[in-house]
C-alpha atoms as a PDB file:
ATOM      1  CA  UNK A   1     102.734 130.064 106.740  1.00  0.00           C
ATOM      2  CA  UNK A   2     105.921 128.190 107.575  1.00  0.00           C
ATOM      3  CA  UNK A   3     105.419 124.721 107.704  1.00  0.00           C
ATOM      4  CA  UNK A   4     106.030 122.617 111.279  1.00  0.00           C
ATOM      5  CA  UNK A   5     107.160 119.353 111.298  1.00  0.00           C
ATOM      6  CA  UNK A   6     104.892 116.577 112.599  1.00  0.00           C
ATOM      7  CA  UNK A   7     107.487 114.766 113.896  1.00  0.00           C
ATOM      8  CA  UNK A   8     107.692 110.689 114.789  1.00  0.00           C
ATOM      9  CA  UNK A   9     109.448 108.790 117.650  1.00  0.00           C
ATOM     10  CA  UNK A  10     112.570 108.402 114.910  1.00  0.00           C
ATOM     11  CA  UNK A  11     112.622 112.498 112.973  1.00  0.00           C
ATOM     12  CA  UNK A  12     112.035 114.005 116.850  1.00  0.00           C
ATOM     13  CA  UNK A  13     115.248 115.890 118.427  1.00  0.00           C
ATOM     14  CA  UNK A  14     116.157 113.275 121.326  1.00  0.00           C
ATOM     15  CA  UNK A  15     115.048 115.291 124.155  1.00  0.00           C
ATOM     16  CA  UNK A  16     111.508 114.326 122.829  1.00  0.00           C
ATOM     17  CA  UNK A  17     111.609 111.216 121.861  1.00  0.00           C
ATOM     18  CA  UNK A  18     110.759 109.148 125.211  1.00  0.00           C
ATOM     19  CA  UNK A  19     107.991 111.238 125.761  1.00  0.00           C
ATOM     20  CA  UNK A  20     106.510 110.465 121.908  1.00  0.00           C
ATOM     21  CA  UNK A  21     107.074 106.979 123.160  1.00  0.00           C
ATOM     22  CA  UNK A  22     105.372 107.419 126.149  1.00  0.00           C
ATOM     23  CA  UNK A  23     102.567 108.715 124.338  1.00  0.00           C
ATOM     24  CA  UNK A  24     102.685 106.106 121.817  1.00  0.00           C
ATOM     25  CA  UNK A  25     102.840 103.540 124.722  1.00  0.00           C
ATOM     26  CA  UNK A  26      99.405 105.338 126.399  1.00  0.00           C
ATOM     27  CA  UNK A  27      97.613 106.432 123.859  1.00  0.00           C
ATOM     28  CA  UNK A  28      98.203 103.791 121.262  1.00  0.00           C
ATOM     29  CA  UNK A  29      99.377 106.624 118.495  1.00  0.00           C
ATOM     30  CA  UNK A  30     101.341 110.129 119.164  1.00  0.00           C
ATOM     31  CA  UNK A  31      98.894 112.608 118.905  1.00  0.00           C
ATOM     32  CA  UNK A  32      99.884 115.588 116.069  1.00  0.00           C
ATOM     33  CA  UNK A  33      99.734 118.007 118.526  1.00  0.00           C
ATOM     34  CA  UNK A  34     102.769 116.463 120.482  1.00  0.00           C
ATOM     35  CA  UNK A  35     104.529 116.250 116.888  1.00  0.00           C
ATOM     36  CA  UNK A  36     104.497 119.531 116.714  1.00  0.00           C
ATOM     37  CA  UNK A  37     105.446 120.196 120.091  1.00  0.00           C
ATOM     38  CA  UNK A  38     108.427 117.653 119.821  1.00  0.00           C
ATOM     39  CA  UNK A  39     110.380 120.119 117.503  1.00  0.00           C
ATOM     40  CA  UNK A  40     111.221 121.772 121.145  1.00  0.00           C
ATOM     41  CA  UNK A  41     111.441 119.343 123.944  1.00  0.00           C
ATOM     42  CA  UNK A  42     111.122 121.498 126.760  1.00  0.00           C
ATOM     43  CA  UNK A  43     107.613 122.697 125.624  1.00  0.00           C
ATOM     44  CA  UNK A  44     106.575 119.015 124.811  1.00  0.00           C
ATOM     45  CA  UNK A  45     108.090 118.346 128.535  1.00  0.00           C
ATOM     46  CA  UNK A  46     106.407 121.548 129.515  1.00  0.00           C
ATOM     47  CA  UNK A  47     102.906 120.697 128.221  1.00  0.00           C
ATOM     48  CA  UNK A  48     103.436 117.098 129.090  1.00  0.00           C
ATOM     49  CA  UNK A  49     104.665 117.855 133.084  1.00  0.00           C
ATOM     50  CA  UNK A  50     101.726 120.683 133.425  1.00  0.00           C
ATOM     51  CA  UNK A  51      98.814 118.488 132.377  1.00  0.00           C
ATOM     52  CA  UNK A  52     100.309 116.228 135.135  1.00  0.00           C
ATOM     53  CA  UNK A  53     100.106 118.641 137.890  1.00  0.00           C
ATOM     54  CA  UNK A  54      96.410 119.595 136.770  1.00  0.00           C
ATOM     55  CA  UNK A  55      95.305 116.344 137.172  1.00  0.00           C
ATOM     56  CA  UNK A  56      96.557 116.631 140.763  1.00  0.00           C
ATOM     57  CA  UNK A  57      93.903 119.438 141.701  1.00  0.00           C
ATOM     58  CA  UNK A  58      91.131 119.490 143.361  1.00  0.00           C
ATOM     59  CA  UNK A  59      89.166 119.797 140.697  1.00  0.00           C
ATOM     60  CA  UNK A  60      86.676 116.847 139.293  1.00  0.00           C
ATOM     61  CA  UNK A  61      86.771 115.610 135.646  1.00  0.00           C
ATOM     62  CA  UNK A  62      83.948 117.634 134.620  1.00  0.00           C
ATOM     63  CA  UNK A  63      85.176 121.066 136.676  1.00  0.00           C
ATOM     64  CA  UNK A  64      88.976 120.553 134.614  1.00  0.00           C
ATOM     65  CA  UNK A  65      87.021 119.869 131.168  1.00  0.00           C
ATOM     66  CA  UNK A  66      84.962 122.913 131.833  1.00  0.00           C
ATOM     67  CA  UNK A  67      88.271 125.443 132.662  1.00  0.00           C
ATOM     68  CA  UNK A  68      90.132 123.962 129.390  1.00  0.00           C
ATOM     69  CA  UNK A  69      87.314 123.194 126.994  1.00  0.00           C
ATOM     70  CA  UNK A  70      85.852 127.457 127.954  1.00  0.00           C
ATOM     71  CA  UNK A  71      89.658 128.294 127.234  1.00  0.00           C
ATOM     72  CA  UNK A  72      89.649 126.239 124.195  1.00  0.00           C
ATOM     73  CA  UNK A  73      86.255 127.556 122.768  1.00  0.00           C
ATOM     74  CA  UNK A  74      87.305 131.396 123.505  1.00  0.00           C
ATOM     75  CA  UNK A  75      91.122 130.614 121.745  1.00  0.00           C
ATOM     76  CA  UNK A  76      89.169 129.518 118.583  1.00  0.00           C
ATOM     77  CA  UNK A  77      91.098 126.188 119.700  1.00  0.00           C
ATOM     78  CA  UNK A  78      89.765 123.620 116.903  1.00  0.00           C
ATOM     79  CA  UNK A  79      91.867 120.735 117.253  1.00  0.00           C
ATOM     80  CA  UNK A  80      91.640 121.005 121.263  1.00  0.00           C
ATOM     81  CA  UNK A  81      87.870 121.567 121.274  1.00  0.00           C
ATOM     82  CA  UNK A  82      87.794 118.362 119.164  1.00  0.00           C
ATOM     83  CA  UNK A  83      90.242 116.428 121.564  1.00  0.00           C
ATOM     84  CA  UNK A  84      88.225 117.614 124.428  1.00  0.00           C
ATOM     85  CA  UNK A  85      85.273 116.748 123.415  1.00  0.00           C
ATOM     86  CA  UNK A  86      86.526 112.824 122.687  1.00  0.00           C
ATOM     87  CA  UNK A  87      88.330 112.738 126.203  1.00  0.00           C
ATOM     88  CA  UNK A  88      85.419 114.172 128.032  1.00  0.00           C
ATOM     89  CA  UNK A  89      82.754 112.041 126.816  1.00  0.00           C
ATOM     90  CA  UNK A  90      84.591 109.735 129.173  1.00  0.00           C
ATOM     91  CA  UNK A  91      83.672 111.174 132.266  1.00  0.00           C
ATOM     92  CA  UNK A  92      81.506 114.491 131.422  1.00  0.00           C
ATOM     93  CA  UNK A  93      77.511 114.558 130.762  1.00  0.00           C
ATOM     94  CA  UNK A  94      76.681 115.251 127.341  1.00  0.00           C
ATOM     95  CA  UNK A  95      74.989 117.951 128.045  1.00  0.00           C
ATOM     96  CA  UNK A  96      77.963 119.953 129.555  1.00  0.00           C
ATOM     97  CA  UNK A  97      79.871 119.185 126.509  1.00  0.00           C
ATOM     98  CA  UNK A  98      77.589 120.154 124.592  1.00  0.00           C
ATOM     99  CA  UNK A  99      77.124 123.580 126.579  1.00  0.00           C
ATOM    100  CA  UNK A 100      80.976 123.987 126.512  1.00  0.00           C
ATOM    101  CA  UNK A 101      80.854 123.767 122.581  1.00  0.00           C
ATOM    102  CA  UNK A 102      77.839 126.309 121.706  1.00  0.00           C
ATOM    103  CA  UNK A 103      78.957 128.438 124.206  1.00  0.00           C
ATOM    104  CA  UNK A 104      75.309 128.123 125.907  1.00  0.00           C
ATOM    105  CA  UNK A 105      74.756 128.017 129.940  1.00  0.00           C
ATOM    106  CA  UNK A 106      75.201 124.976 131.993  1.00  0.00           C
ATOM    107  CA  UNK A 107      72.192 124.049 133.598  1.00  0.00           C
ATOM    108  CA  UNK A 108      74.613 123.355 136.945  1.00  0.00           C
ATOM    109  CA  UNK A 109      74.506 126.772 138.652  1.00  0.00           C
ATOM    110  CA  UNK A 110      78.164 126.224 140.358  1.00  0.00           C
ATOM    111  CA  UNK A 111      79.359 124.472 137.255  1.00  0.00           C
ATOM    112  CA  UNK A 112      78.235 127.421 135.577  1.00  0.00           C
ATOM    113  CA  UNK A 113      80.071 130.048 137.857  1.00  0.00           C
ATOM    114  CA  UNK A 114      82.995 128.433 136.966  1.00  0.00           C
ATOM    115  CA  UNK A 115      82.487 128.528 133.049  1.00  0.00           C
ATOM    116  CA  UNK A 116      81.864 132.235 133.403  1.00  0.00           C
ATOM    117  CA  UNK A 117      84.666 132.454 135.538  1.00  0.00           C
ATOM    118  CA  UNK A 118      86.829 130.859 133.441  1.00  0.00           C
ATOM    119  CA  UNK A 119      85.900 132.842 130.635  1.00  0.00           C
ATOM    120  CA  UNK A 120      86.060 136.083 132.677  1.00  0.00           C
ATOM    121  CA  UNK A 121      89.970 135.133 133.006  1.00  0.00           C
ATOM    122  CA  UNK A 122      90.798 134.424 130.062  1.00  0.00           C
ATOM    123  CA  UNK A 123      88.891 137.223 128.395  1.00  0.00           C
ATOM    124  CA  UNK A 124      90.435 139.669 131.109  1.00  0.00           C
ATOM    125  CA  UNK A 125      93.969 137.784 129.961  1.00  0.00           C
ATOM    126  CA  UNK A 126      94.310 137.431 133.580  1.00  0.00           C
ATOM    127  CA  UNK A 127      92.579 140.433 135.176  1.00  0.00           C
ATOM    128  CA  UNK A 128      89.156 139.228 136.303  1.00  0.00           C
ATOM    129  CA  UNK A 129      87.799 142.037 138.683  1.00  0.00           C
ATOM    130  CA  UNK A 130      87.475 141.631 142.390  1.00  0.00           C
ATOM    131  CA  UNK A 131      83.790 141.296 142.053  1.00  0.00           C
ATOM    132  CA  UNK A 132      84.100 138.089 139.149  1.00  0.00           C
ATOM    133  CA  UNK A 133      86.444 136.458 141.869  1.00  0.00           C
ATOM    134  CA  UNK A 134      83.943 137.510 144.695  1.00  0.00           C
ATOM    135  CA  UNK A 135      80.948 136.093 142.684  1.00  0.00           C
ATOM    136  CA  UNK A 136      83.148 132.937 141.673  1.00  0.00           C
ATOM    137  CA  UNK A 137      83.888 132.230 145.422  1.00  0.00           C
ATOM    138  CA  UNK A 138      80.496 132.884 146.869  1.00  0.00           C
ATOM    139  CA  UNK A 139      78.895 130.680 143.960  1.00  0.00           C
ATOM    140  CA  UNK A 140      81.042 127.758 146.011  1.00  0.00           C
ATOM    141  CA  UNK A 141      84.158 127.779 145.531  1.00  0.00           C
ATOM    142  CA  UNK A 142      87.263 129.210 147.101  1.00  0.00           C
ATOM    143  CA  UNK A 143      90.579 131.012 146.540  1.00  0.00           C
ATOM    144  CA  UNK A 144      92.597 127.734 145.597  1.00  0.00           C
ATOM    145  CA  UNK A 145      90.443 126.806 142.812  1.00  0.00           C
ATOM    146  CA  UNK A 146      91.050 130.623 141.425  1.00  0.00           C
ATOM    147  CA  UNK A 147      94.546 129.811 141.033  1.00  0.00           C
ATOM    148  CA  UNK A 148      93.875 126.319 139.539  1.00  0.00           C
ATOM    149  CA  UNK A 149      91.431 128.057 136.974  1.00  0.00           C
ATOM    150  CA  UNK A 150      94.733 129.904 136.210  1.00  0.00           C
ATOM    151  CA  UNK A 151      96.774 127.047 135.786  1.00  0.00           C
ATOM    152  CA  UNK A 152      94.130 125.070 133.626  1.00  0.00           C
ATOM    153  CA  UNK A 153      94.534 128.229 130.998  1.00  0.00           C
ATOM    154  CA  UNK A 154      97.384 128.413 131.284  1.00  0.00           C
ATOM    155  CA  UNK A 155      98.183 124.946 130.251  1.00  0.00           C
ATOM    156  CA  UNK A 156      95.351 125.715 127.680  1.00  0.00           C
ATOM    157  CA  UNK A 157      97.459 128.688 126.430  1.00  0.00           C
ATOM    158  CA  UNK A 158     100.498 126.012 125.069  1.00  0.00           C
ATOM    159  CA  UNK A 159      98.198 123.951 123.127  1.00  0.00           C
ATOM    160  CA  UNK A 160      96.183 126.210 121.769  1.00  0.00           C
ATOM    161  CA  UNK A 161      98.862 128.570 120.633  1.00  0.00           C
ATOM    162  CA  UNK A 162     101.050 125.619 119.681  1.00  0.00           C
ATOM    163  CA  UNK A 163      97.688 124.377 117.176  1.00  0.00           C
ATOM    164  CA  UNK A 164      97.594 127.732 115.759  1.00  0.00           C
ATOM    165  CA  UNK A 165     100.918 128.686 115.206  1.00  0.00           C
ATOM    166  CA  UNK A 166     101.964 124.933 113.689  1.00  0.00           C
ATOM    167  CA  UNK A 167      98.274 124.482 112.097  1.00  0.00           C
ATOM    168  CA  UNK A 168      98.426 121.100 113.531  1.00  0.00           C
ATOM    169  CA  UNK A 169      96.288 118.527 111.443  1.00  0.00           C
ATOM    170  CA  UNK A 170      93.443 116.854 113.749  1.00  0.00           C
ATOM    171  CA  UNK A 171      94.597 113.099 114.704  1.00  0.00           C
ATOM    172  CA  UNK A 172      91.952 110.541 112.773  1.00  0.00           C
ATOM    173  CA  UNK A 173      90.791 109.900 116.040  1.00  0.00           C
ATOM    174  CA  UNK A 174      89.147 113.206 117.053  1.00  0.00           C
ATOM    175  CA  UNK A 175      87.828 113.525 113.641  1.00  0.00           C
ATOM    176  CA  UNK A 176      84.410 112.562 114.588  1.00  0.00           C
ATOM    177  CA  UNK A 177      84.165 115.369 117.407  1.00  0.00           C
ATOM    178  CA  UNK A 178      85.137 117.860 115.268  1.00  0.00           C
ATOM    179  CA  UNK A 179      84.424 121.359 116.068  1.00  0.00           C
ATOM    180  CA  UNK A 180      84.649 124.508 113.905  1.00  0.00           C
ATOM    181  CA  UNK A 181      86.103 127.556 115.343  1.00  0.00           C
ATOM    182  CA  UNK A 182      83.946 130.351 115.157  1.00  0.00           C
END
């Protein structure tokens, strides 16, 4: 395999420097996967901008962890499921987490609905059938969270495909949560 760069603040091409020192500013380290990522700017931008506009949903903590955790477990996302799982332990019950990782049920039956629906669309690479989006809306909720199940994978899709195509190392600090890819 060709060999990425894990770039710092000082090897990145300029358009990605300010956002490795952003991250370095909120997280307290840049993150390997956004070394990676920094060897093209407008993906790092890209990933960085989307994950912004997520946050601005509807959704709870726990309902975004489910979408991009599901999406991580079904892209055989190691270094993501990891991450996840250290972010989420912020905010999500264990027992959801743990769900999310084994690929077991949550006991939540709406929470569920949208695992399974999550997974239906990303299986389906987009073509969940009108009765998975019926189900998925009767089970609580409605046509704008289908979309912003679509833009959780999606974002999903550039980190997950950016960790497997680079091989990106996991950071130190996700190390404890890690998870093997089945």
């Amino acid at each position: 395999m060709t060999p990425f760069q894990l770039h710092t603040i000082a090897t990145a091409p300029a358009g990605s420097q300010s956002l490795l020192q952003a991250a370095q500013t909120n997280y307290g380290f840049v993150p390997n996967l956004f070394a990676h990522m920094a060897e093209s700017p407008a993906l790092l931008e890209g990933y960085l901008t989307l994950t912004q506009i997520f946050n601005h949903t509807n959704l709870s903590e726990t309902e975004k962890q489910i979408i991009m955790m599901t999406a991580n477990r079904l892209n055989r996302c190691d270094y993501c499921m990891a991450a996840h799982t250290t972010i989420a332990k912020a905010a999500v019950p264990a027992e959801v987490i743990a769900a999310l990782r084994n690929n077991t049920p949550i006991a939540d039956a709406k929470l569920e609905a949208l695992r399974q629906f999550t997974s239906q669309v990303v299986e389906s690479r987009g073509w969940p059938t009108a009765q998975e989006v019926a189900s998925f809306i009767s089970a609580g909720y409605s046509q704008q969270t289908v979309f912003e199940v679509i833009l959780g994978t999606s974002l999903k899709i550039l980190s997950n495909y950016t960790t497997s195509v680079a091989d990106t190392p996991l950071d130190a600090v996700f190390a404890a949560d890690r998870w093997p890819a089945a």
